[in-house]
Protein backbone atom coordinates (compact mmCIF):
# COMPACT_ATOMS: atom_id res chain seq x y z
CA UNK A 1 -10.87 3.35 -11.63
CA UNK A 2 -10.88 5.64 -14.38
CA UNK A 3 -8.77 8.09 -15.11
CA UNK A 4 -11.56 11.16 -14.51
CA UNK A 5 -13.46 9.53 -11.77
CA UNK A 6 -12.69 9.86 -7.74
CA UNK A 7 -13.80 7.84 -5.11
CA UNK A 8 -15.02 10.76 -3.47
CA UNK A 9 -17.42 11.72 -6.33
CA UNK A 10 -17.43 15.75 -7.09
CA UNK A 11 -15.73 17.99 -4.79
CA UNK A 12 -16.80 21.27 -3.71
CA UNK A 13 -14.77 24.16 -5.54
CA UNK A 14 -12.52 24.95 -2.58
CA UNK A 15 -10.88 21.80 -2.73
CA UNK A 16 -9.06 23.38 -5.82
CA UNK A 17 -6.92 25.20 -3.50
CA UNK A 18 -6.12 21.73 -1.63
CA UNK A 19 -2.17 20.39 -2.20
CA UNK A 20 -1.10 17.07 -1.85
CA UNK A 21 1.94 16.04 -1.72
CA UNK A 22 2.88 12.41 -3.39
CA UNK A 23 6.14 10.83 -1.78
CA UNK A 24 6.74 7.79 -3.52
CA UNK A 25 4.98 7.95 -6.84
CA UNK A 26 5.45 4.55 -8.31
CA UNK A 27 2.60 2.44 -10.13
CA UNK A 28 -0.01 2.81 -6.87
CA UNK A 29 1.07 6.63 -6.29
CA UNK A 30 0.38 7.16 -9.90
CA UNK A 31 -3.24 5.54 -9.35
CA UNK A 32 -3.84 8.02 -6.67
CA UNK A 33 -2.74 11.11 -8.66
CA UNK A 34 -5.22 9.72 -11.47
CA UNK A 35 -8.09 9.92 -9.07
CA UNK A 36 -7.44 13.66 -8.11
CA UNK A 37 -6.70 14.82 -11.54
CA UNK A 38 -8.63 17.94 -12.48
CA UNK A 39 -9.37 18.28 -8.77
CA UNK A 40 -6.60 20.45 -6.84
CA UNK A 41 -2.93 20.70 -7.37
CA UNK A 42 -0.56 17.78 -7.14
CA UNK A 43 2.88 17.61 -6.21
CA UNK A 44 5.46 14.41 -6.24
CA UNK A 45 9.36 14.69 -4.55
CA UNK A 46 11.80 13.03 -6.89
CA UNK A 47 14.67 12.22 -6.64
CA UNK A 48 15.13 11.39 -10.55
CA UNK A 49 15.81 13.56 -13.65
CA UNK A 50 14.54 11.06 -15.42
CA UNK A 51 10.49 11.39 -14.02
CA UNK A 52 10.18 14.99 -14.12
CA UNK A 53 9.15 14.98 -17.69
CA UNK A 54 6.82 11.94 -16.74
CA UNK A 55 5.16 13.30 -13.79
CA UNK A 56 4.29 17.32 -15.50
CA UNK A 57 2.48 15.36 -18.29
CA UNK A 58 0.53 13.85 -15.74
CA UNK A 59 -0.27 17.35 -14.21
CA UNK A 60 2.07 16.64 -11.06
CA UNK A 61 4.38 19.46 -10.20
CA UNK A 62 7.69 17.77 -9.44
CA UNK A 63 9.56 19.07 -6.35
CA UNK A 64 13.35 17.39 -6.49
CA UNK A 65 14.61 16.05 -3.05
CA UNK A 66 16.08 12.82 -1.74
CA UNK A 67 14.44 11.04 1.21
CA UNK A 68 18.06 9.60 2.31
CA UNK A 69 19.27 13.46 2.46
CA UNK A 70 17.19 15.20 5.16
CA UNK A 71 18.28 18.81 4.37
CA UNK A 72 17.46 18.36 0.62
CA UNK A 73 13.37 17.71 2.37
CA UNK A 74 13.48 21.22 3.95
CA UNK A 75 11.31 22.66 1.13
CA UNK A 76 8.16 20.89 1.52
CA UNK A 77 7.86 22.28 4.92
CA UNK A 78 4.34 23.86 5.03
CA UNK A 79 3.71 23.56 1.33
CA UNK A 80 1.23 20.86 1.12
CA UNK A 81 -2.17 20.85 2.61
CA UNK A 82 -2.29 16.70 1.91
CA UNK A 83 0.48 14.01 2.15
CA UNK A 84 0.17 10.37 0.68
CA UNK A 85 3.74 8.67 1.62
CA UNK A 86 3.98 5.42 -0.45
CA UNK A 87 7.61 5.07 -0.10
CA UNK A 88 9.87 2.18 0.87
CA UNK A 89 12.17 2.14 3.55
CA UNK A 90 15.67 1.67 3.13
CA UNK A 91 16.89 -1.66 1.83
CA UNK A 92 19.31 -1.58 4.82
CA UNK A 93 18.91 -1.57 8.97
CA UNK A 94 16.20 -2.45 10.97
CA UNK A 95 14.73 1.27 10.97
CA UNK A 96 13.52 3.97 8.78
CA UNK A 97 15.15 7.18 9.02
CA UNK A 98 13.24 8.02 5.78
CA UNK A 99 10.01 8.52 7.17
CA UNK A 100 11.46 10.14 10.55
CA UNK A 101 13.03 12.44 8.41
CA UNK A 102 9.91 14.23 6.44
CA UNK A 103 8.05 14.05 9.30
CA UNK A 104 10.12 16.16 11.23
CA UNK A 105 10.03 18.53 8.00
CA UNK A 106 6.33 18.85 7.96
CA UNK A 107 6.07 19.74 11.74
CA UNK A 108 7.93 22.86 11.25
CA UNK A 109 5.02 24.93 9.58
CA UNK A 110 1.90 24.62 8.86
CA UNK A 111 1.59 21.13 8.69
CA UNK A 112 -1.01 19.04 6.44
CA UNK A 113 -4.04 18.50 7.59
CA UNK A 114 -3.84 14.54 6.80
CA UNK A 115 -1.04 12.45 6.05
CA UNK A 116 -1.68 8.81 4.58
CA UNK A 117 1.25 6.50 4.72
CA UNK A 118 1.18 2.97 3.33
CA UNK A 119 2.71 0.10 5.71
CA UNK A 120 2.71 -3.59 5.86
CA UNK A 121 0.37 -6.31 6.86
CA UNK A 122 3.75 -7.98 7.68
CA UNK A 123 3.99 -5.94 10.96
CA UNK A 124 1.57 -8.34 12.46
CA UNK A 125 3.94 -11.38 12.28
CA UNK A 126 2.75 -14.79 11.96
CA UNK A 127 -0.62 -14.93 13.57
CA UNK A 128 -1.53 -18.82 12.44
CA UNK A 129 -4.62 -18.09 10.46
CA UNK A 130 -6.59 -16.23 13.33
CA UNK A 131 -8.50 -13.18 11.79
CA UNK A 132 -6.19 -10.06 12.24
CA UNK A 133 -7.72 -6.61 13.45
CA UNK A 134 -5.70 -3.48 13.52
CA UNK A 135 -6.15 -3.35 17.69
CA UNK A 136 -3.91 -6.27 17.29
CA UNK A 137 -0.45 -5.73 18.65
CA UNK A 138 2.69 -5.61 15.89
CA UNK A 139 4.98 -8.53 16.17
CA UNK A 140 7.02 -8.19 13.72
CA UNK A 141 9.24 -11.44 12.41
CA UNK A 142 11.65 -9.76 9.60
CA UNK A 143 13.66 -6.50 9.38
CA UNK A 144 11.47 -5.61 6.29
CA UNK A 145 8.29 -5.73 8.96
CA UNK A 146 10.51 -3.85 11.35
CA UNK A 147 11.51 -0.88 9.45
CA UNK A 148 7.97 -0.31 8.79
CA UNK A 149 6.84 -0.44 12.50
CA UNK A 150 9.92 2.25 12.89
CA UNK A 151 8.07 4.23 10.11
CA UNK A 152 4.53 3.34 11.90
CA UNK A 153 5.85 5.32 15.31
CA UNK A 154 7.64 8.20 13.35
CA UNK A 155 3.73 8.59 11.62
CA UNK A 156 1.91 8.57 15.14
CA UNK A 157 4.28 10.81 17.05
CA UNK A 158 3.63 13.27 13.87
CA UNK A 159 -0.18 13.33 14.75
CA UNK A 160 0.44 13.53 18.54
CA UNK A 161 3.02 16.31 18.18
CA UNK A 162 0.75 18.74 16.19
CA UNK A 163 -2.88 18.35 18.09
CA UNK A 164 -1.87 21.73 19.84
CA UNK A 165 -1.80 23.03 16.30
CA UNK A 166 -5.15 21.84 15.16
CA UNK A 167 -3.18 18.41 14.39
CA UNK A 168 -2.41 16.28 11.02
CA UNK A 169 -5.08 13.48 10.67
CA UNK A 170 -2.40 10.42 10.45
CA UNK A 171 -3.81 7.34 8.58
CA UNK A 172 -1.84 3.67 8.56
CA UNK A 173 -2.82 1.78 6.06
CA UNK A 174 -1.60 -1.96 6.62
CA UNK A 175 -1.39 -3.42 3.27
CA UNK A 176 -0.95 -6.87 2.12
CA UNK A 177 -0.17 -8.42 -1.27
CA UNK A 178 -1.01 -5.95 -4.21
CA UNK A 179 -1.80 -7.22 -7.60
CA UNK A 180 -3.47 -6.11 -11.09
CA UNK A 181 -2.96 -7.33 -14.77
CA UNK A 182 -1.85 -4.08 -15.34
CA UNK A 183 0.92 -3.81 -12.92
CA UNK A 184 4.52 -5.03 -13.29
CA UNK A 185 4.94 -8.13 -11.64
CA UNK A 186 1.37 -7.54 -10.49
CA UNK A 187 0.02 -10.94 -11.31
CA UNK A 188 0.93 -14.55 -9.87
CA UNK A 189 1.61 -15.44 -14.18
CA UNK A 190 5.34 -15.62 -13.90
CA UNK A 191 5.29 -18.02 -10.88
CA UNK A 192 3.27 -20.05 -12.80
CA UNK A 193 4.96 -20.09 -15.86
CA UNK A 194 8.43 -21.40 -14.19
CA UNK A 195 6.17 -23.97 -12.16
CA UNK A 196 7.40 -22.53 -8.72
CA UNK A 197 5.96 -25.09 -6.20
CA UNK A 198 3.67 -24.24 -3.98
CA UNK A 199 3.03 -25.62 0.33
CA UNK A 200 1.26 -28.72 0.67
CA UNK A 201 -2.48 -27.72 2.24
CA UNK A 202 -1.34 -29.18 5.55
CA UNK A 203 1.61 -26.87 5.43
CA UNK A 204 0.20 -23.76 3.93
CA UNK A 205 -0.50 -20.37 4.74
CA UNK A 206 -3.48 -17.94 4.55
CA UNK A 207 -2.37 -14.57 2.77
CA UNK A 208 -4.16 -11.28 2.11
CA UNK A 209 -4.96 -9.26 -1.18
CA UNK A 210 -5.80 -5.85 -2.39
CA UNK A 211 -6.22 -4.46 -5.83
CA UNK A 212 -3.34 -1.83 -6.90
CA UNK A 213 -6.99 0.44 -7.91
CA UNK A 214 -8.28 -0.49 -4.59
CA UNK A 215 -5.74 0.72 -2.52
CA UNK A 216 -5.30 3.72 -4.36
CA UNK A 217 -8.82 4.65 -3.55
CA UNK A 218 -8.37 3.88 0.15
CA UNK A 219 -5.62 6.19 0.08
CA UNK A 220 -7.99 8.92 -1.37
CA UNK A 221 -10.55 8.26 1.28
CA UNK A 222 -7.94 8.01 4.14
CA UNK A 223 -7.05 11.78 2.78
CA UNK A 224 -10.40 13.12 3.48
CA UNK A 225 -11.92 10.13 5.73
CA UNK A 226 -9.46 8.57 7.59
CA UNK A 227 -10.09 9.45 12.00
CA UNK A 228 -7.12 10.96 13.38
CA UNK A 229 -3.95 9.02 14.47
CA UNK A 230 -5.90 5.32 13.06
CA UNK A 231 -4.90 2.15 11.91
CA UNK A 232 -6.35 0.81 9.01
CA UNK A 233 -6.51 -2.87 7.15
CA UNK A 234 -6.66 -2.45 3.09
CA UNK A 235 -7.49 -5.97 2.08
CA UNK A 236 -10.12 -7.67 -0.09
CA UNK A 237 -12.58 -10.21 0.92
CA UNK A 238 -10.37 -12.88 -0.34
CA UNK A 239 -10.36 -15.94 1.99
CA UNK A 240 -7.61 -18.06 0.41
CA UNK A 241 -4.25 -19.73 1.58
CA UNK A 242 -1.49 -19.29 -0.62
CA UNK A 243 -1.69 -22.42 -2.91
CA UNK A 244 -5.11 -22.02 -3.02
CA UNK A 245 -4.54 -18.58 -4.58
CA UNK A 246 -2.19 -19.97 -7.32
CA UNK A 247 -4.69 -22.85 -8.09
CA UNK A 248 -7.23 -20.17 -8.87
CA UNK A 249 -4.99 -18.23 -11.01
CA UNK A 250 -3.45 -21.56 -13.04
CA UNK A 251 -7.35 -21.82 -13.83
CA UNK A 252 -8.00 -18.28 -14.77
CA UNK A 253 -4.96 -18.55 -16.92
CA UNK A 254 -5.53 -21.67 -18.42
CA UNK A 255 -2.76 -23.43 -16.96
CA UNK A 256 -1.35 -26.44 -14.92
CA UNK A 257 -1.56 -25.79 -11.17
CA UNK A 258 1.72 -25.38 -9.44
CA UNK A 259 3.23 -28.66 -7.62
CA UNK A 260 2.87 -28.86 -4.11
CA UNK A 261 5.83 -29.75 -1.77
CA UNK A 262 6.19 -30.22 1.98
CA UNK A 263 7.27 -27.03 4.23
CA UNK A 264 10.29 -29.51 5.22
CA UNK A 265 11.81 -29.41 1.87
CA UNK A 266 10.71 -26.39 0.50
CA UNK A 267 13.50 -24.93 1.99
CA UNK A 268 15.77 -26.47 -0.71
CA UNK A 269 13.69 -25.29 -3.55
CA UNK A 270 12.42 -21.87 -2.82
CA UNK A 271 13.91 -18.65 -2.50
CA UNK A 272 14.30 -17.04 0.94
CA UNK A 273 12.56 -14.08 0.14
CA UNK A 274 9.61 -16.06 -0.50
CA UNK A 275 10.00 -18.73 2.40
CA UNK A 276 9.84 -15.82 4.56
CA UNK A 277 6.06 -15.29 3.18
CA UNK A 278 5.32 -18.95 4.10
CA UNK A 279 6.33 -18.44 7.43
CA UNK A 280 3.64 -16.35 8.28
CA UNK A 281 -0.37 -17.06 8.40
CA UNK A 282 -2.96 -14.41 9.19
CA UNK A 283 -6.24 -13.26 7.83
CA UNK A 284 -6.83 -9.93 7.80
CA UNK A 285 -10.40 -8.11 8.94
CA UNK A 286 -11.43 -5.29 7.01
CA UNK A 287 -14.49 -4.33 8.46
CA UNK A 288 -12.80 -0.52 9.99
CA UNK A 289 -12.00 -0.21 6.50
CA UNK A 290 -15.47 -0.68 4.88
CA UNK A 291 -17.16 1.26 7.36
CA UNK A 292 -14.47 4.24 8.65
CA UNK A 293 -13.20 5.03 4.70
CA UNK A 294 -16.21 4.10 3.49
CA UNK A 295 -14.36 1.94 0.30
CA UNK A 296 -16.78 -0.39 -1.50
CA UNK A 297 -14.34 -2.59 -3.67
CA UNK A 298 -14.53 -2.45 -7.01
CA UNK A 299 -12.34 -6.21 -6.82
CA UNK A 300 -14.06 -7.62 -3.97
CA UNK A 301 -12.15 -10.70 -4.65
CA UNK A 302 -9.14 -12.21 -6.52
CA UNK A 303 -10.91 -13.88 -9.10
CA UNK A 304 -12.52 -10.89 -9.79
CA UNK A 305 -9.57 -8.49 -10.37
CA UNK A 306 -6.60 -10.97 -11.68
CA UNK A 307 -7.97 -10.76 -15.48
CA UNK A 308 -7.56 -7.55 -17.11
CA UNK A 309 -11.12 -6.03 -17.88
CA UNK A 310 -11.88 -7.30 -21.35
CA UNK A 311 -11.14 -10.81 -20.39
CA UNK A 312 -13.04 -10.95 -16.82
CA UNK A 313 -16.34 -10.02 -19.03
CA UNK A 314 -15.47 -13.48 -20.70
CA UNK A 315 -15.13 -15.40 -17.60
């Protein structure tokens, strides 16, 4: 997405006087702030010295505050019109007092009119390939999926508690893998390169994908489009299981494709952290998204988004 262009094309002047507040402004809340550059003020909570140069250069006003101390929060009460909450929960527990915590904040003035707040296709649990929509209950299988159903209520009982006020349009967005060649990490490249194995097809598991510049444009649209209190899938088209995806990628790279090993003995060669992703199969449907938000992808699917521009015009 370029830097002066916005999914939601030109906006009317009075949209100048619009706020939005960024918590969590990492590489995807940076994406978002590029899309409303030039459009209405921005403002990002920090909790770092160290960004506040970073974020004024980008035209984001930084507001200092710490999500893990509540009365440091009690500023941006009332002082954004627009919230996009991108932030993690904490590493420990099984809740998230993070989230609980600003969105008590906001509900004691004038609260925004939306709030967008990115969760995890993880909350669905292992669904064994069937095609996941967002009516489908959460079930989640690891504390990581937990916390962010915590964060998930804390979000809804901030749009039920303000409808007597004219109400703050709450948008989940349930978000799977996110990758782009531009990101940190944001490729499958380094797996390849140390040959990390990969299921055997019997074995494997179907994942989910979304472009880092995709989701930040669903985040846009869930500002302005996004119907009150809703759930939302931001995925691709992809239809891929996980090995499948790493084949693909070996190819678009130029490189071997990863060994396969059974789900028996994978246990002695892979890290937890990433058994834990082969223990769960879904496919996610992102038809609410399409037609609610509006988003037509720019990365459609993997193969057309995991080369950076000037080498997918090769391809």
């Amino acid at each position: 997405m370029p830097s002066n262009q916005s999914p939601l094309g030109a906006l009317p002047a009075r949209f100048r006087r619009e706020r939005v507040l960024m918590v969590g402004c990492g590489d995807v809340g940076m994406r978002v702030a590029r899309g409303m550059a030039g459009r209405m003020r921005l403002l990002a909570l920090t909790s770092s010295p160290q960004r506040v140069s970073e974020l004024r250069a980008r035209g984001i006003t930084p507001l200092h505050g710490n999500l893990d101390v509540p009365a440091s929060l009690r500023r941006l009460a009332g002082i954004a019109t627009r919230v996009v909450y991108l932030a993690p929960p904490p590493a420990e527990g099984w809740g998230d007092p993070r989230t609980r915590a600003l969105t008590q904040v906001l509900r004691l003035r004038s609260a925004p009119a939306s709030f967008v707040y990115g969760s995890t296709s993880g909350v669905y649990g292992d669904c064994q390939g069937a095609l996941v929509a967002e009516t489908r209950a959460a079930s989640p299988r690891t504390p990581r999926a937990s916390k962010r159903v915590s964060a998930e209520q804390a979000v809804r009982f901030l749009g039920r508690s303000t409808m007597q006020a004219g109400g703050v349009r709450t948008s989940i967005l349930r978000i799977p893998g996110i990758y782009a060649p531009d990101r940190e990490g944001g490729t499958p490249l380094a797996r390849l390169l140390r040959r990390t194995p990969v299921l055997v097809d019997r074995d494997d598991v179907y994942t989910n994908h979304i472009h880092a510049d995709d989701l930040a444009r669903a985040c846009l649209l869930a500002l302005w489009r996004g119907k009150p209190q809703r759930v939302y899938n931001v995925n691709d088209d992809t239809r891929l299981k996980m090995g499948a995806y790493f084949d693909l990628a070996a190819t678009l790279y130029g490189l071997p494709k990863p060994p396969r090993v059974p789900r028996d003995t994978a246990q002695d060669q892979l890290p937890l952290v990433l058994l834990s992703f082969m223990n769960e199969s879904r496919l996610m449907d992102n038809t609410r998204m399409k037609r609610e938000l509006r988003l037509i992808l720019r990365y459609p699917t993997v193969d057309t988004g995991l080369l950076p521009e000037t080498e997918s015009r090769k391809v």
